[in-house]
PDB file of N, CA and C in Angstrom:
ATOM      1  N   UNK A   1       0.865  -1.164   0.000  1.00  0.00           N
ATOM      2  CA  UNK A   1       0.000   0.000   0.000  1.00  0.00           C
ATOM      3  C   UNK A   1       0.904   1.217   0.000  1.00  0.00           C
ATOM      4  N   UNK A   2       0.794   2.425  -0.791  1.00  0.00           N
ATOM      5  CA  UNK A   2       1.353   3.345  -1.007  1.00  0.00           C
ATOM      6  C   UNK A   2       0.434   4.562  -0.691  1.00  0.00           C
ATOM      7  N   UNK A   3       1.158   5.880  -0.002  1.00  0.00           N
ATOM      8  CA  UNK A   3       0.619   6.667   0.122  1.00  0.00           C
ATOM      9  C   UNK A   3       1.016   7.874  -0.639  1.00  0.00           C
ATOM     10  N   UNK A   4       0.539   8.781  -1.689  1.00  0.00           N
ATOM     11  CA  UNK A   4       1.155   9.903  -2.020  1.00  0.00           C
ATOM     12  C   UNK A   4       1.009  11.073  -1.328  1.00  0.00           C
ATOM     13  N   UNK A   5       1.750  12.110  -1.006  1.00  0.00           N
ATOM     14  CA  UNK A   5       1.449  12.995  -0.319  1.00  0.00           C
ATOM     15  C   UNK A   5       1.183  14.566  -1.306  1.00  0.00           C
ATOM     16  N   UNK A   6       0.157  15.030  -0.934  1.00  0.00           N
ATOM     17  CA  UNK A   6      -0.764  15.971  -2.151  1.00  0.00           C
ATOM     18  C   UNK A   6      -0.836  17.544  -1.007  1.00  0.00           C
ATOM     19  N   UNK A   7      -0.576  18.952  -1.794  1.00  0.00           N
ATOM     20  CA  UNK A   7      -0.566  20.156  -0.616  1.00  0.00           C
ATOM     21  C   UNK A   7      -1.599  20.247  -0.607  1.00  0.00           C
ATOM     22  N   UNK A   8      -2.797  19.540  -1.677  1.00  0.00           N
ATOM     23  CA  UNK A   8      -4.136  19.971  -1.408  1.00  0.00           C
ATOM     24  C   UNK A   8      -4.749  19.849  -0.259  1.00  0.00           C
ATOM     25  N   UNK A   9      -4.751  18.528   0.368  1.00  0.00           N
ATOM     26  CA  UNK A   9      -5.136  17.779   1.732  1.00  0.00           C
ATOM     27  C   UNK A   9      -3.664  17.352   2.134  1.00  0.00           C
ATOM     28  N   UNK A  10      -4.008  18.041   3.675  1.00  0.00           N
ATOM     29  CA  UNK A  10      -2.952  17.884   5.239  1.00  0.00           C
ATOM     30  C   UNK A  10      -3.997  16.877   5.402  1.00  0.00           C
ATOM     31  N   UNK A  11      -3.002  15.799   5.762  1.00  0.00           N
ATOM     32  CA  UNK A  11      -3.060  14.353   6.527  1.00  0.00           C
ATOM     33  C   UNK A  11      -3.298  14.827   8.008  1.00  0.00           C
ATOM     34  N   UNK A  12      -2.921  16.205   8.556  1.00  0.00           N
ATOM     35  CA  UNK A  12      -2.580  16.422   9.652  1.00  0.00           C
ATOM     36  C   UNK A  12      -3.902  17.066  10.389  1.00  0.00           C
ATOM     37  N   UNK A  13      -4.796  17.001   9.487  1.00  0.00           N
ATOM     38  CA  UNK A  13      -5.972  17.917   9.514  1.00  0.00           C
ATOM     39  C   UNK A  13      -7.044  17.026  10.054  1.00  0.00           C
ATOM     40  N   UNK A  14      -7.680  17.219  10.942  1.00  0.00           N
ATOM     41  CA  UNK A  14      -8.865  16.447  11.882  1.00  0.00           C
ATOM     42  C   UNK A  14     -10.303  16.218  11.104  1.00  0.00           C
ATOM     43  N   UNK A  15     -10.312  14.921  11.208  1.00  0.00           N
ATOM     44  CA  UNK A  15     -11.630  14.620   9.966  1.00  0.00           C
ATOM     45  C   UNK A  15     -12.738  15.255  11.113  1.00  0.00           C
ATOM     46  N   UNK A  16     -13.679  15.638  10.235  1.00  0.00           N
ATOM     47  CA  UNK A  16     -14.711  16.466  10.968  1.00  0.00           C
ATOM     48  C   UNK A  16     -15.942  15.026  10.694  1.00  0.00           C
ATOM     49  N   UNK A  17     -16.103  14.717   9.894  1.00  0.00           N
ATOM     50  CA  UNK A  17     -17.051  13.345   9.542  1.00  0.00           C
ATOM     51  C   UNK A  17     -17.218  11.896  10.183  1.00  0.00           C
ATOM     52  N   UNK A  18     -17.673  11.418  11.097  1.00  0.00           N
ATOM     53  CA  UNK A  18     -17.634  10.589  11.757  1.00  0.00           C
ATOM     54  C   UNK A  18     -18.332   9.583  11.555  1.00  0.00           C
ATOM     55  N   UNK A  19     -18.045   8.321  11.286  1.00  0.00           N
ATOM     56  CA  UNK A  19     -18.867   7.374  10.619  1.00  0.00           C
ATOM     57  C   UNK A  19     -20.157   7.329  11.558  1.00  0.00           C
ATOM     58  N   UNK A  20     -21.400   6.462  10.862  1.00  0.00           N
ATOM     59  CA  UNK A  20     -21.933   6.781  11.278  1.00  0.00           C
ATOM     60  C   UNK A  20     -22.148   5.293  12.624  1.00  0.00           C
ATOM     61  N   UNK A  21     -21.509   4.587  12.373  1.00  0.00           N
ATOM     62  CA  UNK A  21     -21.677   3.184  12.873  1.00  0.00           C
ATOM     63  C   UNK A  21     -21.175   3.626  14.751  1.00  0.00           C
ATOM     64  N   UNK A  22     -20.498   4.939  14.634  1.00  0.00           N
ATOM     65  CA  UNK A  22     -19.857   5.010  15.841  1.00  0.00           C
ATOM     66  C   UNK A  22     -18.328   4.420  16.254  1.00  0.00           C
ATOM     67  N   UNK A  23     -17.772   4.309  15.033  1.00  0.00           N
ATOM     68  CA  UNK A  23     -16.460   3.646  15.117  1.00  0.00           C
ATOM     69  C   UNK A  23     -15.747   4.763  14.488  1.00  0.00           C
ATOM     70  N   UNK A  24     -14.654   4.959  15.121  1.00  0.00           N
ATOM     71  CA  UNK A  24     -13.893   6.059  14.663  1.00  0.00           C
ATOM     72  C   UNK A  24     -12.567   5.633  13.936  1.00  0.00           C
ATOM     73  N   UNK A  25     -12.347   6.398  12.693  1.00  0.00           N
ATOM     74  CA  UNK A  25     -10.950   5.883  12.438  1.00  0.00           C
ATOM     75  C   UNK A  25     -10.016   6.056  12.799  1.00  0.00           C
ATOM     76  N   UNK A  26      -8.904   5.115  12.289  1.00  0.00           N
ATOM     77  CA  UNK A  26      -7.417   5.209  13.196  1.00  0.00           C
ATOM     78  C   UNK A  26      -6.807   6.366  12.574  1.00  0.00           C
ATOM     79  N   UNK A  27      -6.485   7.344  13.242  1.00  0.00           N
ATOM     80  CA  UNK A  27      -5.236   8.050  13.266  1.00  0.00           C
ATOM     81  C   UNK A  27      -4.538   8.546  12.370  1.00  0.00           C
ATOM     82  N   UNK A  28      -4.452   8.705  11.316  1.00  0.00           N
ATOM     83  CA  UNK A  28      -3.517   8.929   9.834  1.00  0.00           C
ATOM     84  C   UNK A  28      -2.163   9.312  10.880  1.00  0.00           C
ATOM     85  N   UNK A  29      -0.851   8.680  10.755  1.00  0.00           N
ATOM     86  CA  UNK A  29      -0.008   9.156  10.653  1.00  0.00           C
ATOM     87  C   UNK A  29       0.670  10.899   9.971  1.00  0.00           C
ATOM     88  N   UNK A  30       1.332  11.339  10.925  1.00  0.00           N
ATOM     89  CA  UNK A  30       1.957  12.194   9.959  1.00  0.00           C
ATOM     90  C   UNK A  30       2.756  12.397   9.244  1.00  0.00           C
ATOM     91  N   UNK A  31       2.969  12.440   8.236  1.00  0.00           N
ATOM     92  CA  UNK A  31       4.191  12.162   7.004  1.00  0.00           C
ATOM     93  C   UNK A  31       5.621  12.765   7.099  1.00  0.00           C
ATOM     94  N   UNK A  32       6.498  12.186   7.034  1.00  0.00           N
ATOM     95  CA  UNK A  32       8.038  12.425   7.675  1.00  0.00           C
ATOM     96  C   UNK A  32       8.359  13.974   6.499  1.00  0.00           C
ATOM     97  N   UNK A  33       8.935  14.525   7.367  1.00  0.00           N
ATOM     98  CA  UNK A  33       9.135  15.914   6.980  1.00  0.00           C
ATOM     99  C   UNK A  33       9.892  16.090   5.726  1.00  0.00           C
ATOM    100  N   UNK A  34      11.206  14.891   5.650  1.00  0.00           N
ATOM    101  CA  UNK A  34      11.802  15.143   4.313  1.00  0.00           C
ATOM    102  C   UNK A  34      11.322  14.928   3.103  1.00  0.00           C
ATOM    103  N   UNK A  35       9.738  14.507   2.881  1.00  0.00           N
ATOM    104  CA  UNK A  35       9.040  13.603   1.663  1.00  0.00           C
ATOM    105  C   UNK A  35       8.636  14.989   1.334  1.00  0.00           C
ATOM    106  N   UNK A  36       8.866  14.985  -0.407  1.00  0.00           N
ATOM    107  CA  UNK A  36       9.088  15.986  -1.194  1.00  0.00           C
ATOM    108  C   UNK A  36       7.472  15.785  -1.980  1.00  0.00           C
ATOM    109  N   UNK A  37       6.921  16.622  -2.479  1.00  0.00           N
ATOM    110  CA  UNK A  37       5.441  16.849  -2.669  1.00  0.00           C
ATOM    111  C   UNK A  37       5.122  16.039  -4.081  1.00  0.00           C
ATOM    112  N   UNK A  38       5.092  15.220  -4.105  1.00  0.00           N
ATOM    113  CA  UNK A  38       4.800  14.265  -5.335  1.00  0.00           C
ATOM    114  C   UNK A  38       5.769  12.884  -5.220  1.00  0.00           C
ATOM    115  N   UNK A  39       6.288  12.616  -4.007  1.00  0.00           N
ATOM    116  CA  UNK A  39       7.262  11.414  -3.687  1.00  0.00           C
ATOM    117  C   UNK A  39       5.922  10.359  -2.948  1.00  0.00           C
ATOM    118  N   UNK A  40       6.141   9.105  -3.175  1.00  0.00           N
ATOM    119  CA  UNK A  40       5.722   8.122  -2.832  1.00  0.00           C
ATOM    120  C   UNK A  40       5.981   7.299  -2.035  1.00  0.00           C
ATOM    121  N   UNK A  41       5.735   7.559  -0.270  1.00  0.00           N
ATOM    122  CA  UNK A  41       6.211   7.096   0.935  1.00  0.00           C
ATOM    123  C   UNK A  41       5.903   5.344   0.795  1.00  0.00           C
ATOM    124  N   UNK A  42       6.699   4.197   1.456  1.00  0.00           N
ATOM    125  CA  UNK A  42       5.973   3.191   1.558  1.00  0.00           C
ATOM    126  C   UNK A  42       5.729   3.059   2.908  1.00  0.00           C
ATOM    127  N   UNK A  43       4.148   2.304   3.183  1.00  0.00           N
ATOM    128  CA  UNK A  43       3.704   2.652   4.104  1.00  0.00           C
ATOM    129  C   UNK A  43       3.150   1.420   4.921  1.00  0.00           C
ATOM    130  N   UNK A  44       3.438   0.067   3.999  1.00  0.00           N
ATOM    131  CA  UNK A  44       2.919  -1.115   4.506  1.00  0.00           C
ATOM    132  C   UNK A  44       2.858  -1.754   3.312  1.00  0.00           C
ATOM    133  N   UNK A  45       2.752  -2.823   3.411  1.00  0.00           N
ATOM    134  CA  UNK A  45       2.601  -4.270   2.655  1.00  0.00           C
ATOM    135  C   UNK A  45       1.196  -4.658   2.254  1.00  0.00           C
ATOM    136  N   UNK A  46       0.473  -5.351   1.192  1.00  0.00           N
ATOM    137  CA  UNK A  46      -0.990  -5.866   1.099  1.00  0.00           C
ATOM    138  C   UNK A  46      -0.836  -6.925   1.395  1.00  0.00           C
ATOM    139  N   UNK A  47      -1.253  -7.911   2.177  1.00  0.00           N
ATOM    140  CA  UNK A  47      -1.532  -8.962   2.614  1.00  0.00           C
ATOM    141  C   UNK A  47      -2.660 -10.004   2.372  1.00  0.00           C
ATOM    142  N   UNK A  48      -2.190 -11.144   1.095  1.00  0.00           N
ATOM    143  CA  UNK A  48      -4.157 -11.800   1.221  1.00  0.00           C
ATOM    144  C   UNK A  48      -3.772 -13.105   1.615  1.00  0.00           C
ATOM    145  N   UNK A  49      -4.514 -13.212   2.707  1.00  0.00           N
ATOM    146  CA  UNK A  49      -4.522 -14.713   3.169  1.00  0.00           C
ATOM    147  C   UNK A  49      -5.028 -15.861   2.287  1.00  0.00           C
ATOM    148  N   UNK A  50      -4.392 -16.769   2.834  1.00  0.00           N
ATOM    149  CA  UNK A  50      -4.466 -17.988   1.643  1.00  0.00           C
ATOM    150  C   UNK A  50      -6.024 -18.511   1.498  1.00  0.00           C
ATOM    151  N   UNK A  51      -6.783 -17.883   2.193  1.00  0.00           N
ATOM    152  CA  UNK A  51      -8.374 -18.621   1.970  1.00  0.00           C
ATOM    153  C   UNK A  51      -9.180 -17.410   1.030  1.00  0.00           C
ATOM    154  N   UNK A  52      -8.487 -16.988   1.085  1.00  0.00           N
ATOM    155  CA  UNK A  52      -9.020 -15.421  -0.100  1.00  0.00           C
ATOM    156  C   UNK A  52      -8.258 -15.994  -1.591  1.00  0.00           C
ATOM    157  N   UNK A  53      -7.487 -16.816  -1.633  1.00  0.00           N
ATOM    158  CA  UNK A  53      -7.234 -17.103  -3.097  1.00  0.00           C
ATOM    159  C   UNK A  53      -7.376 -18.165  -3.755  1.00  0.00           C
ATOM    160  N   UNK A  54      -8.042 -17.756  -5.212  1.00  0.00           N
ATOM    161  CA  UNK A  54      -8.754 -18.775  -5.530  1.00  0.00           C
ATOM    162  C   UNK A  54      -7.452 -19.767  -6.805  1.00  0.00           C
ATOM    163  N   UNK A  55      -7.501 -21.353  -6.256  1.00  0.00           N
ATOM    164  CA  UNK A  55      -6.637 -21.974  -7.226  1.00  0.00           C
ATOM    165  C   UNK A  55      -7.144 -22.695  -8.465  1.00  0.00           C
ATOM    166  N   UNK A  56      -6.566 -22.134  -9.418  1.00  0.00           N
ATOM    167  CA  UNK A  56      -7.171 -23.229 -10.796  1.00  0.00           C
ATOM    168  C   UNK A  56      -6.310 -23.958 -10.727  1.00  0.00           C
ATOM    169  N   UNK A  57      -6.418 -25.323 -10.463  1.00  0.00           N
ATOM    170  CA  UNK A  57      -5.567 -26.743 -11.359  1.00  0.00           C
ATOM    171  C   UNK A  57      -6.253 -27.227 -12.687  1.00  0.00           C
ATOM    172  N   UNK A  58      -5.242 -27.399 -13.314  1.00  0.00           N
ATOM    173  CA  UNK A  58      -5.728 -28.474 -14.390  1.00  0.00           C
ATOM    174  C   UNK A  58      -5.834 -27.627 -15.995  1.00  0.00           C
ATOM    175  N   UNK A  59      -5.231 -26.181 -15.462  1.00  0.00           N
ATOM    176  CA  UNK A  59      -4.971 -25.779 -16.955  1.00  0.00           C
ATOM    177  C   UNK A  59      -3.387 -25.209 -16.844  1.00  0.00           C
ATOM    178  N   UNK A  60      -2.567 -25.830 -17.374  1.00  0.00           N
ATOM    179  CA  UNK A  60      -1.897 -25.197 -18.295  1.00  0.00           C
ATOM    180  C   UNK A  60      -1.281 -23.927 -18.330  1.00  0.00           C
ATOM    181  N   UNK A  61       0.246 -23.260 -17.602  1.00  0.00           N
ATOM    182  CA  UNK A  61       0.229 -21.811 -17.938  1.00  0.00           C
ATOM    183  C   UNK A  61       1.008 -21.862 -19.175  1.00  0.00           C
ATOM    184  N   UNK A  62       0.135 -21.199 -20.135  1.00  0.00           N
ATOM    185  CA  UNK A  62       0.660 -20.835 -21.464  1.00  0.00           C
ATOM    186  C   UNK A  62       1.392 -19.642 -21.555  1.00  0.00           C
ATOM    187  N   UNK A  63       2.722 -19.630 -22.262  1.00  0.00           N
ATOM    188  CA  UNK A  63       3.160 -18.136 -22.322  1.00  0.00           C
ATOM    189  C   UNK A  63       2.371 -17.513 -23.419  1.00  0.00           C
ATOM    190  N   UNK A  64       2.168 -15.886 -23.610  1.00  0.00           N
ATOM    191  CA  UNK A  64       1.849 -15.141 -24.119  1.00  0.00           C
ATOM    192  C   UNK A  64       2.792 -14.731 -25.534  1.00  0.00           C
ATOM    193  N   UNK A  65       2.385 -15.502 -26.531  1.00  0.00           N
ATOM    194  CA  UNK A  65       3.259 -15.300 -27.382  1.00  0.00           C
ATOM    195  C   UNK A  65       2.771 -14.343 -28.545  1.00  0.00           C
ATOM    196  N   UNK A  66       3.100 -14.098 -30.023  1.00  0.00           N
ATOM    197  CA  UNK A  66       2.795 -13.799 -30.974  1.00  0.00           C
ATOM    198  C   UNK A  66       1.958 -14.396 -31.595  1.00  0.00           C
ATOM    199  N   UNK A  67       2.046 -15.290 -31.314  1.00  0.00           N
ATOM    200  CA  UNK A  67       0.883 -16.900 -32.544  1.00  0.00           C
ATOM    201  C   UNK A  67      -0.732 -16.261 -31.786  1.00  0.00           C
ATOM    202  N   UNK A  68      -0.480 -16.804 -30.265  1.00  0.00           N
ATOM    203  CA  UNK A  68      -1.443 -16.438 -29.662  1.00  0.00           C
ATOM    204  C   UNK A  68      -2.458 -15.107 -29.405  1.00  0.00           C
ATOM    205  N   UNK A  69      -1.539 -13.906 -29.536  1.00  0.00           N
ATOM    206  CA  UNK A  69      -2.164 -12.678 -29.483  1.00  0.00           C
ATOM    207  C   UNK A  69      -2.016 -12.372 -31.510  1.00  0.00           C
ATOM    208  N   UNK A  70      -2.294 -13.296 -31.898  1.00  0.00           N
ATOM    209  CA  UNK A  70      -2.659 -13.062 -33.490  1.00  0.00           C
ATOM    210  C   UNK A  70      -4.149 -13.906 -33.611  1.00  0.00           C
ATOM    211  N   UNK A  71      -4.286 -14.748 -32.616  1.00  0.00           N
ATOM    212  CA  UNK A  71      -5.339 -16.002 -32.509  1.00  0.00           C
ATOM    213  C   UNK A  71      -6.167 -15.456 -31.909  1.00  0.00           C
ATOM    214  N   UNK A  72      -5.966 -14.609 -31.066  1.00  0.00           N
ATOM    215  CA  UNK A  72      -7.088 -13.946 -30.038  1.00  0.00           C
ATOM    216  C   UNK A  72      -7.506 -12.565 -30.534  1.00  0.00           C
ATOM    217  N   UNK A  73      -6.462 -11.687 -31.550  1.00  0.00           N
ATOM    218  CA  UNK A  73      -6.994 -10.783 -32.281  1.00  0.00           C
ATOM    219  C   UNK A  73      -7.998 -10.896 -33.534  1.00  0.00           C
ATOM    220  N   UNK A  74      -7.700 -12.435 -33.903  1.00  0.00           N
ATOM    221  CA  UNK A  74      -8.949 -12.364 -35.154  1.00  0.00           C
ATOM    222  C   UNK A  74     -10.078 -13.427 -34.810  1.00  0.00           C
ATOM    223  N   UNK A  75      -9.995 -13.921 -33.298  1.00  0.00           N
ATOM    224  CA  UNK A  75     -11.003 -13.935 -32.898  1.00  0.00           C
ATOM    225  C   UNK A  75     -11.510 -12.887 -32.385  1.00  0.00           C
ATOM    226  N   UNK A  76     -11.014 -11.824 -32.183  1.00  0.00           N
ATOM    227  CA  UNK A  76     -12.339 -10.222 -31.475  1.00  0.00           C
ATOM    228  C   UNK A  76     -12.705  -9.785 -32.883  1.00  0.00           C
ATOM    229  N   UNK A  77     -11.786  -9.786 -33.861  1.00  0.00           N
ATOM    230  CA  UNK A  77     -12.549  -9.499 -34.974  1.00  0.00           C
ATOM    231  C   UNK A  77     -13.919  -9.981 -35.520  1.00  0.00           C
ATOM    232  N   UNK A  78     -13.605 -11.529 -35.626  1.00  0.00           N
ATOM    233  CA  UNK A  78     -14.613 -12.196 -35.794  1.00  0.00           C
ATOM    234  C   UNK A  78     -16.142 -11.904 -35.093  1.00  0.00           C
ATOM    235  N   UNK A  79     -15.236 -12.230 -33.814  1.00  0.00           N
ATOM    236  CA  UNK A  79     -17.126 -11.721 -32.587  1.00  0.00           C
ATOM    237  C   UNK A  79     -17.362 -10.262 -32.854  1.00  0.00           C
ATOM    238  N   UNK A  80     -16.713  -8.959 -33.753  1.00  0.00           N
ATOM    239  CA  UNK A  80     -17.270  -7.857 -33.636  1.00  0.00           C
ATOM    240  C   UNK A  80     -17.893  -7.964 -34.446  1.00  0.00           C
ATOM    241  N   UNK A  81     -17.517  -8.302 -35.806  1.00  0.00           N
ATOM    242  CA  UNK A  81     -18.493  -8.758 -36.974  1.00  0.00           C
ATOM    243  C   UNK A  81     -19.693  -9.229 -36.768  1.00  0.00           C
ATOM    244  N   UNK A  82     -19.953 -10.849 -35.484  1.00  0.00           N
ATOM    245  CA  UNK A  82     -20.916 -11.076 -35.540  1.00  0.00           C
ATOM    246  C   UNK A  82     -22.154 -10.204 -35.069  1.00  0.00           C
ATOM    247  N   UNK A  83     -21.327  -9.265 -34.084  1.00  0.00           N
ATOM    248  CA  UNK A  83     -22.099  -8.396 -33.131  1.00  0.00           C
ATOM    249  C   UNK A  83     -22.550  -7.267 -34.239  1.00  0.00           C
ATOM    250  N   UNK A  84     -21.969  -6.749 -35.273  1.00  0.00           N
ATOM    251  CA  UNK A  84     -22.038  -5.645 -36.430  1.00  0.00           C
ATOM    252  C   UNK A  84     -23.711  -5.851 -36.875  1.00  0.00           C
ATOM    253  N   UNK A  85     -23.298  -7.965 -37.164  1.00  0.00           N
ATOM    254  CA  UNK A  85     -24.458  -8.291 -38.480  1.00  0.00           C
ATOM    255  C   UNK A  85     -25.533  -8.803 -36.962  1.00  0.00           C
ATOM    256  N   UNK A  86     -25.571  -8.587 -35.993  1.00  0.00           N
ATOM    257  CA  UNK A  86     -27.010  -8.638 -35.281  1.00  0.00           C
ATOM    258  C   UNK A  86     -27.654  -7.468 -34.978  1.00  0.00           C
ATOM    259  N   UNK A  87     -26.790  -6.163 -34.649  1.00  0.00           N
ATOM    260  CA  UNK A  87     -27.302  -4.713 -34.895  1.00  0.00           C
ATOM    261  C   UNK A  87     -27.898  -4.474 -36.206  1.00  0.00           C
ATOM    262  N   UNK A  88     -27.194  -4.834 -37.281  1.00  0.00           N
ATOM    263  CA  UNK A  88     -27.729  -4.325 -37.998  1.00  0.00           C
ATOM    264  C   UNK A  88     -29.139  -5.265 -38.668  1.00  0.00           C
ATOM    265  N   UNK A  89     -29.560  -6.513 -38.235  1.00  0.00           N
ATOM    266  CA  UNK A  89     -30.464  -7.086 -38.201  1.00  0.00           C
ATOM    267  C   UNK A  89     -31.443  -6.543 -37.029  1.00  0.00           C
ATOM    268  N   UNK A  90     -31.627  -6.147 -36.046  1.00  0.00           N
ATOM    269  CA  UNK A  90     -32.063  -5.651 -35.347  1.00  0.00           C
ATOM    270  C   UNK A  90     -32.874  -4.729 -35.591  1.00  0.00           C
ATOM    271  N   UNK A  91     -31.562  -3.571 -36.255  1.00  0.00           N
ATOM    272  CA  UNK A  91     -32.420  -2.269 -36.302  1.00  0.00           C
ATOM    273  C   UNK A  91     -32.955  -2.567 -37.739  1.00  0.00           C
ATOM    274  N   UNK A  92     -33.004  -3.591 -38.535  1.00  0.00           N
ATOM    275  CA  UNK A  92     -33.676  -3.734 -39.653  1.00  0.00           C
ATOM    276  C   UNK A  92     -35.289  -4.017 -39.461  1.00  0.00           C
ATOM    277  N   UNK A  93     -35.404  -4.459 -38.238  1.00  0.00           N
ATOM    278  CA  UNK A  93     -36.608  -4.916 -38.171  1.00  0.00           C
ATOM    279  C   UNK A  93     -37.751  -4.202 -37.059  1.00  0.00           C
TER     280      UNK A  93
END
């Protein structure tokens, strides 16, 4: 997780808005004095636990080649075409 730091909004500034559940948020840190106004502090790690991810077995990782992104481009061609000649059957009728 990354935080940028912007002169528009002070981090340092007291949220006036209070949820409404009655839980208040934590704290924003205040941002270390030497971070220059468009620098990108790191501020923590994302973390997904292993029951949050979902596993496919049983296919295959294919690399991304040329053959393939030539195979998958004239198949979108194809399906735009078909999609062309059902509009224009559509509004024919």
């Amino acid at each position: 997780e990354k935080r940028l730091r912007q002169q528009s909004e002070d981090p340092r500034t007291p949220q006036t808005h209070q949820p409404e559940s009655g839980i208040s948020p934590s704290p924003r840190p205040c941002p270390p004095e030497d971070l220059e106004e468009g620098e990108v502090e790191e501020v923590g790690e994302i973390f997904t636990p292993p029951s949050d991810v979902l596993v496919v077995e049983g296919q295959a990782a294919e690399s991304f080649s040329i053959d393939s992104a030539q195979r998958l481009t004239g198949q979108i061609m194809v399906w735009n075409g078909q999609i062309d000649a059902m509009h224009k059957q559509i509004d024919s009728t």
